[in-house]
PDB file of N, CA and C in Angstrom:
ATOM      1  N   UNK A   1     -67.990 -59.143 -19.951  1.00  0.00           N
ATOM      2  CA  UNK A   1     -67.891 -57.769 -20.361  1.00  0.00           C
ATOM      3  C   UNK A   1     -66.450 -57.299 -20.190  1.00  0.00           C
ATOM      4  N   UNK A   2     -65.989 -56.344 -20.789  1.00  0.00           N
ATOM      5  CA  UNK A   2     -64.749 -55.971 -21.154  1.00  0.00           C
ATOM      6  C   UNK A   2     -64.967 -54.809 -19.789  1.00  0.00           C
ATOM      7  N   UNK A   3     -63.401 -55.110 -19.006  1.00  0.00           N
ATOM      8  CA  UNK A   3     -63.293 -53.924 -17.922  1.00  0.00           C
ATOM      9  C   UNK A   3     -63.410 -52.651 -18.687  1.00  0.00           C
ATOM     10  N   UNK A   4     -63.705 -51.313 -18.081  1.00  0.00           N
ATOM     11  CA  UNK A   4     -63.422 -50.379 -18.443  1.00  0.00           C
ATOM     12  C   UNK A   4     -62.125 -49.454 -19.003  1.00  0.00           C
ATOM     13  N   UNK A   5     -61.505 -50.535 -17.570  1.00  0.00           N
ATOM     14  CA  UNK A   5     -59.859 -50.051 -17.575  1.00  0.00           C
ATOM     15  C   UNK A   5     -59.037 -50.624 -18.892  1.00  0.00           C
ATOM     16  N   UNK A   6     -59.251 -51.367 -19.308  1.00  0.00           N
ATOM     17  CA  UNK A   6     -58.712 -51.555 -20.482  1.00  0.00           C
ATOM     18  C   UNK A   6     -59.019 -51.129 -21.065  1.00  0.00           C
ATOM     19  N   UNK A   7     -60.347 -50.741 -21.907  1.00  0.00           N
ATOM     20  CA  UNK A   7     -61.268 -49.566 -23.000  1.00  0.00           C
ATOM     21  C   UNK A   7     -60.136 -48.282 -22.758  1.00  0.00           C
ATOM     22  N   UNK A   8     -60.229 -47.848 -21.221  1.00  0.00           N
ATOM     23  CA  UNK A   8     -59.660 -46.581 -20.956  1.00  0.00           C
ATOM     24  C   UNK A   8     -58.226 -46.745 -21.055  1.00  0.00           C
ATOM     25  N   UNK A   9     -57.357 -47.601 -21.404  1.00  0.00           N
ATOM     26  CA  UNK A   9     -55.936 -47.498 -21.824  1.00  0.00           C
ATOM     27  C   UNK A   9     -55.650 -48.076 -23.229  1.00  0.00           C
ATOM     28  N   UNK A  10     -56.547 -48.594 -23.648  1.00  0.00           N
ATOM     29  CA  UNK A  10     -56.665 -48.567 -25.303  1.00  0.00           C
ATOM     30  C   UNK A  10     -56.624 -47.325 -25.902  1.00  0.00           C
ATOM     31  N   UNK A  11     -57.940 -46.738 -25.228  1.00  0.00           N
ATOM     32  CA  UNK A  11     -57.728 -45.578 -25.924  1.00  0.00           C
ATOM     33  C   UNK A  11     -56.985 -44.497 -25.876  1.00  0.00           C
ATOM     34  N   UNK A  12     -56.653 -44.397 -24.767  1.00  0.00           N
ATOM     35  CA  UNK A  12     -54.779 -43.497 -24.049  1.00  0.00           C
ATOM     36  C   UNK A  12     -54.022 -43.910 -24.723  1.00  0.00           C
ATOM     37  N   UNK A  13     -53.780 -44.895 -25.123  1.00  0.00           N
ATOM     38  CA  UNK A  13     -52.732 -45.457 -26.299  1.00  0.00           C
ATOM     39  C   UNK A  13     -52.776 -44.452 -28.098  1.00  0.00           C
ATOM     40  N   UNK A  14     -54.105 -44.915 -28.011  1.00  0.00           N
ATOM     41  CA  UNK A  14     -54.356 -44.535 -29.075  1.00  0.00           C
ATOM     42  C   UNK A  14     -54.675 -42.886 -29.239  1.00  0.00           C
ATOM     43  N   UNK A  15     -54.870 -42.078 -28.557  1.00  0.00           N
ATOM     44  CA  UNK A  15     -54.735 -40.908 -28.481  1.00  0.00           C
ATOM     45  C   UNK A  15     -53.618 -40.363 -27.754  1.00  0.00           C
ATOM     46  N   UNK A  16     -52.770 -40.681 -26.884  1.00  0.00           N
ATOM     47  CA  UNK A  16     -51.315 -40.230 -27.298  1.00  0.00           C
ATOM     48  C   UNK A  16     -50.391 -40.557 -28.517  1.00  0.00           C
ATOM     49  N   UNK A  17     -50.489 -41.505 -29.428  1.00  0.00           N
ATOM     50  CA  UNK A  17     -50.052 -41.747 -30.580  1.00  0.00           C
ATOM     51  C   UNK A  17     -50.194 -40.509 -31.478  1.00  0.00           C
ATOM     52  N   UNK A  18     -51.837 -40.225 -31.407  1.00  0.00           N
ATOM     53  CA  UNK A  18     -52.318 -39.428 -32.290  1.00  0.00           C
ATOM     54  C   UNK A  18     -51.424 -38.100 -32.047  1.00  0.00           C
ATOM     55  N   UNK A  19     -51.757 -37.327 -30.862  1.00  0.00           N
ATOM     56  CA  UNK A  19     -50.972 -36.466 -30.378  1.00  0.00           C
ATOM     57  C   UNK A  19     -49.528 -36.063 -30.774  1.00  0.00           C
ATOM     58  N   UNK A  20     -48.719 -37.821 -30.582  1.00  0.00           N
ATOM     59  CA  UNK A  20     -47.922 -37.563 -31.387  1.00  0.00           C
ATOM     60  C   UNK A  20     -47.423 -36.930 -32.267  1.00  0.00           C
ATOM     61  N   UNK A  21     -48.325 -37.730 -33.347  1.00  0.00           N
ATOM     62  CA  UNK A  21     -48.238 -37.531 -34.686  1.00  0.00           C
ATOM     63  C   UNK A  21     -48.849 -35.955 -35.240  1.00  0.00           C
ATOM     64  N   UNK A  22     -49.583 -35.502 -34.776  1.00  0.00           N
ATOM     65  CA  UNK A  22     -49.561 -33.884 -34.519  1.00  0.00           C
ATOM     66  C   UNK A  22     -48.446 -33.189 -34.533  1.00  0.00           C
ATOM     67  N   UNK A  23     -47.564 -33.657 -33.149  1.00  0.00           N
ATOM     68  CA  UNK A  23     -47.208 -32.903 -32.984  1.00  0.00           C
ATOM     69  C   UNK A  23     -45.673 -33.001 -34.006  1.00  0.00           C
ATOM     70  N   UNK A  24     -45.279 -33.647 -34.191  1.00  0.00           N
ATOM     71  CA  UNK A  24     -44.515 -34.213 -35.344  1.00  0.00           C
ATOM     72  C   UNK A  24     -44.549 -32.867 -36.392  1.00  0.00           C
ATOM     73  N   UNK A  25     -45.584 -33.206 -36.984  1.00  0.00           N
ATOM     74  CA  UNK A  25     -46.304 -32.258 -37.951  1.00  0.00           C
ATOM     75  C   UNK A  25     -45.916 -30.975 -37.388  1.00  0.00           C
ATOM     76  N   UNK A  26     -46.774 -30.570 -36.452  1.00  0.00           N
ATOM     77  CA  UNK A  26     -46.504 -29.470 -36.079  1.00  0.00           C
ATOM     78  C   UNK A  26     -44.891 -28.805 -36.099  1.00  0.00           C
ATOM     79  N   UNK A  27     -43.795 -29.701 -35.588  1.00  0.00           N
ATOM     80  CA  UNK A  27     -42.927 -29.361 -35.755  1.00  0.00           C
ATOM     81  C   UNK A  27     -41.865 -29.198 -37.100  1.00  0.00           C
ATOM     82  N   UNK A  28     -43.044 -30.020 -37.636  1.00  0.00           N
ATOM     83  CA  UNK A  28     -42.260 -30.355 -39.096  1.00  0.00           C
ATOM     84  C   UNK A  28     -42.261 -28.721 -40.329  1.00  0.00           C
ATOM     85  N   UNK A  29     -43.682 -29.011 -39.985  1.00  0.00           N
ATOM     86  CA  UNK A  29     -44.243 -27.731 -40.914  1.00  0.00           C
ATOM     87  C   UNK A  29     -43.389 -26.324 -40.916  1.00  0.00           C
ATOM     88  N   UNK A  30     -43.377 -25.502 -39.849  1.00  0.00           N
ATOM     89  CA  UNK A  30     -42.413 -24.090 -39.852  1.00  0.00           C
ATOM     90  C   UNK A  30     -41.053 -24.232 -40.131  1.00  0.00           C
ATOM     91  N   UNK A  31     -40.215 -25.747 -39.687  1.00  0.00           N
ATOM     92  CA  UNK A  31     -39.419 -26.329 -40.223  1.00  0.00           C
ATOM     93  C   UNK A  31     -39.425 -26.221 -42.178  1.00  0.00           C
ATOM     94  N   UNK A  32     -40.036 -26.661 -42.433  1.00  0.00           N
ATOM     95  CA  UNK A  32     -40.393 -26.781 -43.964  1.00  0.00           C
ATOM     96  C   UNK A  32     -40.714 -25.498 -44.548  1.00  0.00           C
ATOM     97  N   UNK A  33     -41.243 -24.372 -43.930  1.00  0.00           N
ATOM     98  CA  UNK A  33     -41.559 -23.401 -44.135  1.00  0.00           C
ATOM     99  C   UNK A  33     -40.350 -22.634 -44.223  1.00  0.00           C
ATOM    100  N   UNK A  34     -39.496 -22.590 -43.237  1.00  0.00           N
ATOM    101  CA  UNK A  34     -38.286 -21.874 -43.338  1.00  0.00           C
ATOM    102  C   UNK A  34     -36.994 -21.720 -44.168  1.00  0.00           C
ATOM    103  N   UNK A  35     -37.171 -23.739 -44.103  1.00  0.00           N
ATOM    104  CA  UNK A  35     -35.803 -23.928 -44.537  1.00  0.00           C
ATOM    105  C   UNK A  35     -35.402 -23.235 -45.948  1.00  0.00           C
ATOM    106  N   UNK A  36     -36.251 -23.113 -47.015  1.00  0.00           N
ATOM    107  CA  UNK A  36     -36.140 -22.650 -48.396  1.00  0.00           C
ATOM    108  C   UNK A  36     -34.859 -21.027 -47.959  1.00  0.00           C
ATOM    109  N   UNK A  37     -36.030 -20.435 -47.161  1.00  0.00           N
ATOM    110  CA  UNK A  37     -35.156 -18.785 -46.926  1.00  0.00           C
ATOM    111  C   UNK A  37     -34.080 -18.933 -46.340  1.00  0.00           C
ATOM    112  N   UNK A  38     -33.563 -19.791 -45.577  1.00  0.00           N
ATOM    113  CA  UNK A  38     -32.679 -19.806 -44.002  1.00  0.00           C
ATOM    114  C   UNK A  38     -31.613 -20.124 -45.465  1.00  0.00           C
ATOM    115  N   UNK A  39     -31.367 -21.370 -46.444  1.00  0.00           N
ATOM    116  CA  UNK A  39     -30.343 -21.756 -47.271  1.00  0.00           C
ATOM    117  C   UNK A  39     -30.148 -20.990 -48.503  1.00  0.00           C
ATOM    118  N   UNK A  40     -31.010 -19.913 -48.667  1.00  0.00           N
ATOM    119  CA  UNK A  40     -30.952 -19.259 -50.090  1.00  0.00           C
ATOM    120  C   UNK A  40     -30.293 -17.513 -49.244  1.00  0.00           C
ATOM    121  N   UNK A  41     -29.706 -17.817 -48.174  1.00  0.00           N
ATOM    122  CA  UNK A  41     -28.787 -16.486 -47.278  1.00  0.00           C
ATOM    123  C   UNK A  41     -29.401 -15.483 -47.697  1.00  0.00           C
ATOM    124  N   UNK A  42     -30.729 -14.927 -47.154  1.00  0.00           N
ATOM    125  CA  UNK A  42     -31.537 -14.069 -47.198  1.00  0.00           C
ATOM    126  C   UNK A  42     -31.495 -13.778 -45.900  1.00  0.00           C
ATOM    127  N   UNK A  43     -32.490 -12.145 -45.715  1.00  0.00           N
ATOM    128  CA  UNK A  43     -32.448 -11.821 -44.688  1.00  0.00           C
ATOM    129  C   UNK A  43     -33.058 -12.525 -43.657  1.00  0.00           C
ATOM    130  N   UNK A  44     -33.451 -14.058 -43.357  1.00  0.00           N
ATOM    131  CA  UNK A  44     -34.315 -14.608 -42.468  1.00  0.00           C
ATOM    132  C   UNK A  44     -33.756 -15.047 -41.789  1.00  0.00           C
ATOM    133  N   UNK A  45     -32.243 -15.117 -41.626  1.00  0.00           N
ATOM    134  CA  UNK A  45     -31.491 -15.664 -40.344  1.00  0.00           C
ATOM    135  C   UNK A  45     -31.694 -15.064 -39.183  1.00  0.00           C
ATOM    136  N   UNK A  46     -31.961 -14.175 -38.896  1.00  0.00           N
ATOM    137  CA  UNK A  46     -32.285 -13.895 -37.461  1.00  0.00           C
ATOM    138  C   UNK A  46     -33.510 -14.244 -37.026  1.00  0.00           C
ATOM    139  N   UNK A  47     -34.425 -14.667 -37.590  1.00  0.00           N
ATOM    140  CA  UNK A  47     -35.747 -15.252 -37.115  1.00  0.00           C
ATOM    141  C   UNK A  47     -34.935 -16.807 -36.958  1.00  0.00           C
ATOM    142  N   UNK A  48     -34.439 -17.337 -37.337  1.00  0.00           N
ATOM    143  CA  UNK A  48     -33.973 -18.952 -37.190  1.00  0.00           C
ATOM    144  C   UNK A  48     -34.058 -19.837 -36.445  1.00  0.00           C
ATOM    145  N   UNK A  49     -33.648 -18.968 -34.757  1.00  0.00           N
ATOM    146  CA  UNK A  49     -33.464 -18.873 -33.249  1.00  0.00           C
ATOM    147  C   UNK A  49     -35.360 -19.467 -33.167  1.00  0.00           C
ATOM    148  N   UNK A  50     -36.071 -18.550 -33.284  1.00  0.00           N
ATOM    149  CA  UNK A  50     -37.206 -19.251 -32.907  1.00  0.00           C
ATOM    150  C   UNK A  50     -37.474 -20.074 -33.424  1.00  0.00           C
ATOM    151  N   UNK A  51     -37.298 -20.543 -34.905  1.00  0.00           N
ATOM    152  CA  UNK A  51     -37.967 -21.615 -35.394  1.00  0.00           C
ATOM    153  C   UNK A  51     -37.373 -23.069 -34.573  1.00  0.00           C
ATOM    154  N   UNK A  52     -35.958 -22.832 -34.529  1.00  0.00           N
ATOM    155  CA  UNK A  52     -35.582 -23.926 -33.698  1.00  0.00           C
ATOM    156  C   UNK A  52     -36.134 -23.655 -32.578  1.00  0.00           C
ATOM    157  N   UNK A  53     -36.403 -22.538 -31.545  1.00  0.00           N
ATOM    158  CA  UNK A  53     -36.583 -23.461 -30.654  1.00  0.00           C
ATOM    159  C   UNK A  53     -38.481 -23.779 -30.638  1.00  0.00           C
ATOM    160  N   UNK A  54     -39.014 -23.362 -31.696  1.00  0.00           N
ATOM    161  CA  UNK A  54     -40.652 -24.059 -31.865  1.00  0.00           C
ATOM    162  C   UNK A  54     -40.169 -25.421 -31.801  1.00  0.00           C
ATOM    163  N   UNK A  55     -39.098 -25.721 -33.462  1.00  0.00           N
ATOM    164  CA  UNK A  55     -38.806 -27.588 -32.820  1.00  0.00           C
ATOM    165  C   UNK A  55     -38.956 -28.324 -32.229  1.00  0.00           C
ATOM    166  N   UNK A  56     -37.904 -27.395 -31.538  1.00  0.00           N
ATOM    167  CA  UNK A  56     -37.439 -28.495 -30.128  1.00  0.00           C
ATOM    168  C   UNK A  56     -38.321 -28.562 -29.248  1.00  0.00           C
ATOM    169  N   UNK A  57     -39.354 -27.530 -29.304  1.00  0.00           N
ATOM    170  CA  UNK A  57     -40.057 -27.259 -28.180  1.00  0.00           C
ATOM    171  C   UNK A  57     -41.583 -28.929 -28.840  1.00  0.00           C
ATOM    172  N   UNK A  58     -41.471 -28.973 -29.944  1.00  0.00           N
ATOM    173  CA  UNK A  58     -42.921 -29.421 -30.104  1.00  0.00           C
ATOM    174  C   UNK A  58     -42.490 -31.164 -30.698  1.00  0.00           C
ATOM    175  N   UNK A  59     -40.653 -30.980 -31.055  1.00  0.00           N
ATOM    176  CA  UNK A  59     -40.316 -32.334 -31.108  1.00  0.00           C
ATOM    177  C   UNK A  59     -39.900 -32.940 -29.171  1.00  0.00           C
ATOM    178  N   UNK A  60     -39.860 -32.349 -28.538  1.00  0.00           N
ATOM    179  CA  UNK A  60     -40.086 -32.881 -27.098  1.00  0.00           C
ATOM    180  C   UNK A  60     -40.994 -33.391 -26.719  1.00  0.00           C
ATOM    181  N   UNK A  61     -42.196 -32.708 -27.244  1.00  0.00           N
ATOM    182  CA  UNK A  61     -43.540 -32.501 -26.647  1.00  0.00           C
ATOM    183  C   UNK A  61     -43.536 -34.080 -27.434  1.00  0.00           C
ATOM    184  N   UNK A  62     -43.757 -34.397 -28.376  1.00  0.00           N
ATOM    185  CA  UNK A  62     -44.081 -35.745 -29.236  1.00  0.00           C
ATOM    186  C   UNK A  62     -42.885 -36.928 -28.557  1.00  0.00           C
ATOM    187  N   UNK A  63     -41.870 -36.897 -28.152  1.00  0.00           N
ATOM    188  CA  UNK A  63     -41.088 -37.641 -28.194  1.00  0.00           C
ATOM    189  C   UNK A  63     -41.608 -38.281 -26.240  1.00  0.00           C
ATOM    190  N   UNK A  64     -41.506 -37.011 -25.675  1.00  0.00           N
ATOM    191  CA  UNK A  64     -42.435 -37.273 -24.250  1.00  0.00           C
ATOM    192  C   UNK A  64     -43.775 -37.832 -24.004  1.00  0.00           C
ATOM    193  N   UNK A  65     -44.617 -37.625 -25.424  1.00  0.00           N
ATOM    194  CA  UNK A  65     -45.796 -38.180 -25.366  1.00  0.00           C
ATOM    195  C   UNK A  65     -45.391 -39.963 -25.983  1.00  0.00           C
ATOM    196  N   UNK A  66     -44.908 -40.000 -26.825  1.00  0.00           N
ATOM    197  CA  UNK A  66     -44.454 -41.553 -27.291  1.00  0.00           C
ATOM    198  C   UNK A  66     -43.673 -42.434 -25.954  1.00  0.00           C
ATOM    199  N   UNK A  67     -43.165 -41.777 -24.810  1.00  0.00           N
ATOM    200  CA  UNK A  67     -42.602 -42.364 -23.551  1.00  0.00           C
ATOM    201  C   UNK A  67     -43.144 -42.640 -22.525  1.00  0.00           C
ATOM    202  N   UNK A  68     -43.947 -41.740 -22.610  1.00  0.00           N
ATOM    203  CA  UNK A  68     -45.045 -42.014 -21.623  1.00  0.00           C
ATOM    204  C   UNK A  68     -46.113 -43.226 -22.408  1.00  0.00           C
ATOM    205  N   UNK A  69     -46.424 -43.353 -23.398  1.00  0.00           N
ATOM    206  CA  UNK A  69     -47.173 -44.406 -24.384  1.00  0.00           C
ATOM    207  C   UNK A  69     -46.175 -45.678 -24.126  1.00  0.00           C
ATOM    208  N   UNK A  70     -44.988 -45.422 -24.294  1.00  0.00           N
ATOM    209  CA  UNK A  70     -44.119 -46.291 -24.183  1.00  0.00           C
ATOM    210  C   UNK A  70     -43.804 -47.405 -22.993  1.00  0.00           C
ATOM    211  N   UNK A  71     -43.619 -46.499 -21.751  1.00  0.00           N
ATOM    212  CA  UNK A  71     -43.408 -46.577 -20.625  1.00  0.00           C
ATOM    213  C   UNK A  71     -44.462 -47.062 -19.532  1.00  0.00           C
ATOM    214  N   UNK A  72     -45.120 -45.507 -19.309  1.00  0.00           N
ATOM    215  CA  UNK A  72     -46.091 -45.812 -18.138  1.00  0.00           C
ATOM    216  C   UNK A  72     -47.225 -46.461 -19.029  1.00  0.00           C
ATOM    217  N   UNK A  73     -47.885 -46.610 -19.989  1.00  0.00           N
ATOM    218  CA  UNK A  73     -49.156 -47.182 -20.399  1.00  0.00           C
ATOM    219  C   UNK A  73     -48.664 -48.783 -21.243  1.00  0.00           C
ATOM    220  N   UNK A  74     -48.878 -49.626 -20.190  1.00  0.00           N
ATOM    221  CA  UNK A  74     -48.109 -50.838 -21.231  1.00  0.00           C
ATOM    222  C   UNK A  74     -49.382 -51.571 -21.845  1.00  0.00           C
ATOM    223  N   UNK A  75     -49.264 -51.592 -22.744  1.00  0.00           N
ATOM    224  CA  UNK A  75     -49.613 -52.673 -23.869  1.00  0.00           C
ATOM    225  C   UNK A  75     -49.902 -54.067 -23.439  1.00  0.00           C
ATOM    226  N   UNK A  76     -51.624 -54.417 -22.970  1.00  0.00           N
ATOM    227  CA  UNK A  76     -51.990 -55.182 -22.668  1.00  0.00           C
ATOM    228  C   UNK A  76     -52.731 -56.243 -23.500  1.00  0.00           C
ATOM    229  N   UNK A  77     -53.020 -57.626 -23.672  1.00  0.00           N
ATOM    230  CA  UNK A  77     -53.884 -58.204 -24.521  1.00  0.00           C
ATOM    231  C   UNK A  77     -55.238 -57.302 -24.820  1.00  0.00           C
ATOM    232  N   UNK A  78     -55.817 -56.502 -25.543  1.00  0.00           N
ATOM    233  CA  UNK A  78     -56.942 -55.692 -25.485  1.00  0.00           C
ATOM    234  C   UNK A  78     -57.620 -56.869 -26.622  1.00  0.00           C
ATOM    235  N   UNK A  79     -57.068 -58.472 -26.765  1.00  0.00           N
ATOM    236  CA  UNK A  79     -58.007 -59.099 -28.062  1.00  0.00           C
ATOM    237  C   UNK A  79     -59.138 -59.284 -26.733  1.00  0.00           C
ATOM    238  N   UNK A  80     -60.570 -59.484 -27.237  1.00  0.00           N
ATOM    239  CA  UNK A  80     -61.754 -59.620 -26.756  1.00  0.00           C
ATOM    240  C   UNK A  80     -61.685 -61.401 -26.549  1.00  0.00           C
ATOM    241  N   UNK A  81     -60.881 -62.428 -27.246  1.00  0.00           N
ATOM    242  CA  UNK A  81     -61.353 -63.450 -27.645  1.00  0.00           C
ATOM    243  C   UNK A  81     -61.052 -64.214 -26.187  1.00  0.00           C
ATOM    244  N   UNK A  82     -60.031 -63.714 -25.847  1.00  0.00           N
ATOM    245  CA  UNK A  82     -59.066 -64.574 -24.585  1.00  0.00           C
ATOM    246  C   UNK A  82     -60.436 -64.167 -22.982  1.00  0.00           C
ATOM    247  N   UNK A  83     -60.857 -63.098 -23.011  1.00  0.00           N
ATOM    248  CA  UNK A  83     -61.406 -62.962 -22.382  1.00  0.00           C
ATOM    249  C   UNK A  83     -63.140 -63.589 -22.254  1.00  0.00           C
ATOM    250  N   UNK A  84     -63.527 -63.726 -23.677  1.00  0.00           N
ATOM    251  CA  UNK A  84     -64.945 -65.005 -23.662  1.00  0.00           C
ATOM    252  C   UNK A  84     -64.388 -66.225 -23.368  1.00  0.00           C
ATOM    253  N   UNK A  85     -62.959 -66.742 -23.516  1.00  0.00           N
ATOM    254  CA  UNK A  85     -62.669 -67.736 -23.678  1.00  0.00           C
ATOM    255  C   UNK A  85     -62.912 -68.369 -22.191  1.00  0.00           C
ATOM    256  N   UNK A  86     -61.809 -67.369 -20.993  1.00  0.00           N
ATOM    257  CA  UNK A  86     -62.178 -67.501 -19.955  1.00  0.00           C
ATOM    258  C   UNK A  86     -63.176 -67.704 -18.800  1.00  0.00           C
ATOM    259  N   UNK A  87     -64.300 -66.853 -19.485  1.00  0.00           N
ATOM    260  CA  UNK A  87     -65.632 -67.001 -19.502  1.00  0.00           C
ATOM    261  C   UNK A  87     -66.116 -68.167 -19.276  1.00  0.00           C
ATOM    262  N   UNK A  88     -66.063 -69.209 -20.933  1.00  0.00           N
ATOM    263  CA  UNK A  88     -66.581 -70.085 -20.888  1.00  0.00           C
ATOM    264  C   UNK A  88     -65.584 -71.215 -19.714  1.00  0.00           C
ATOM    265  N   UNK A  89     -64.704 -71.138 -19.906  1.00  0.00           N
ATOM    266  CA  UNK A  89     -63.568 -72.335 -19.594  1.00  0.00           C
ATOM    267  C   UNK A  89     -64.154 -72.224 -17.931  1.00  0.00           C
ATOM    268  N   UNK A  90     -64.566 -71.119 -17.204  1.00  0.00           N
ATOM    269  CA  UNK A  90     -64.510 -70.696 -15.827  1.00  0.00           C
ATOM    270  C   UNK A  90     -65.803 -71.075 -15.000  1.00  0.00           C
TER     271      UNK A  90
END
């Protein structure tokens, strides 16, 4: 049988990725939303200040979640095969 602990960092893997990629988005979008007004020198430059710092605030958030994925959760054999193999061989 497959430890738990591996199930449970498979899927930490795989749902901080996701998170990620949210948050990506997330930062991308008001980004995309803005930029049209901010370059056509309309009155939206003074809102600007926040949109950057939503950015930065939600491209951190993704870049901290990919380091911690990176870092503290390492990437273990999760194939099933090595582990029947042992099984039998044992």
């Amino acid at each position: 049988m497959i430890s738990d602990k591996t199930m449970i960092r498979k899927y930490s893997r795989i749902g901080l990725l996701f998170f990620a990629i949210m948050a990506f988005i997330g930062g991308t979008v008001p980004i995309a939303m803005i930029s049209p007004d901010v370059f056509s020198n309309e009155s939206l430059p003074e809102q600007l200040p926040a949109f950057i710092i939503i950015a930065v605030v939600n491209y951190s958030f993704a870049f901290l979640l990919l380091f911690i994925r990176w870092k503290l959760i390492k990437k273990k054999n999760f194939d099933n095969t090595n582990h029947f193999v042992n099984l039998y061989v044992n």
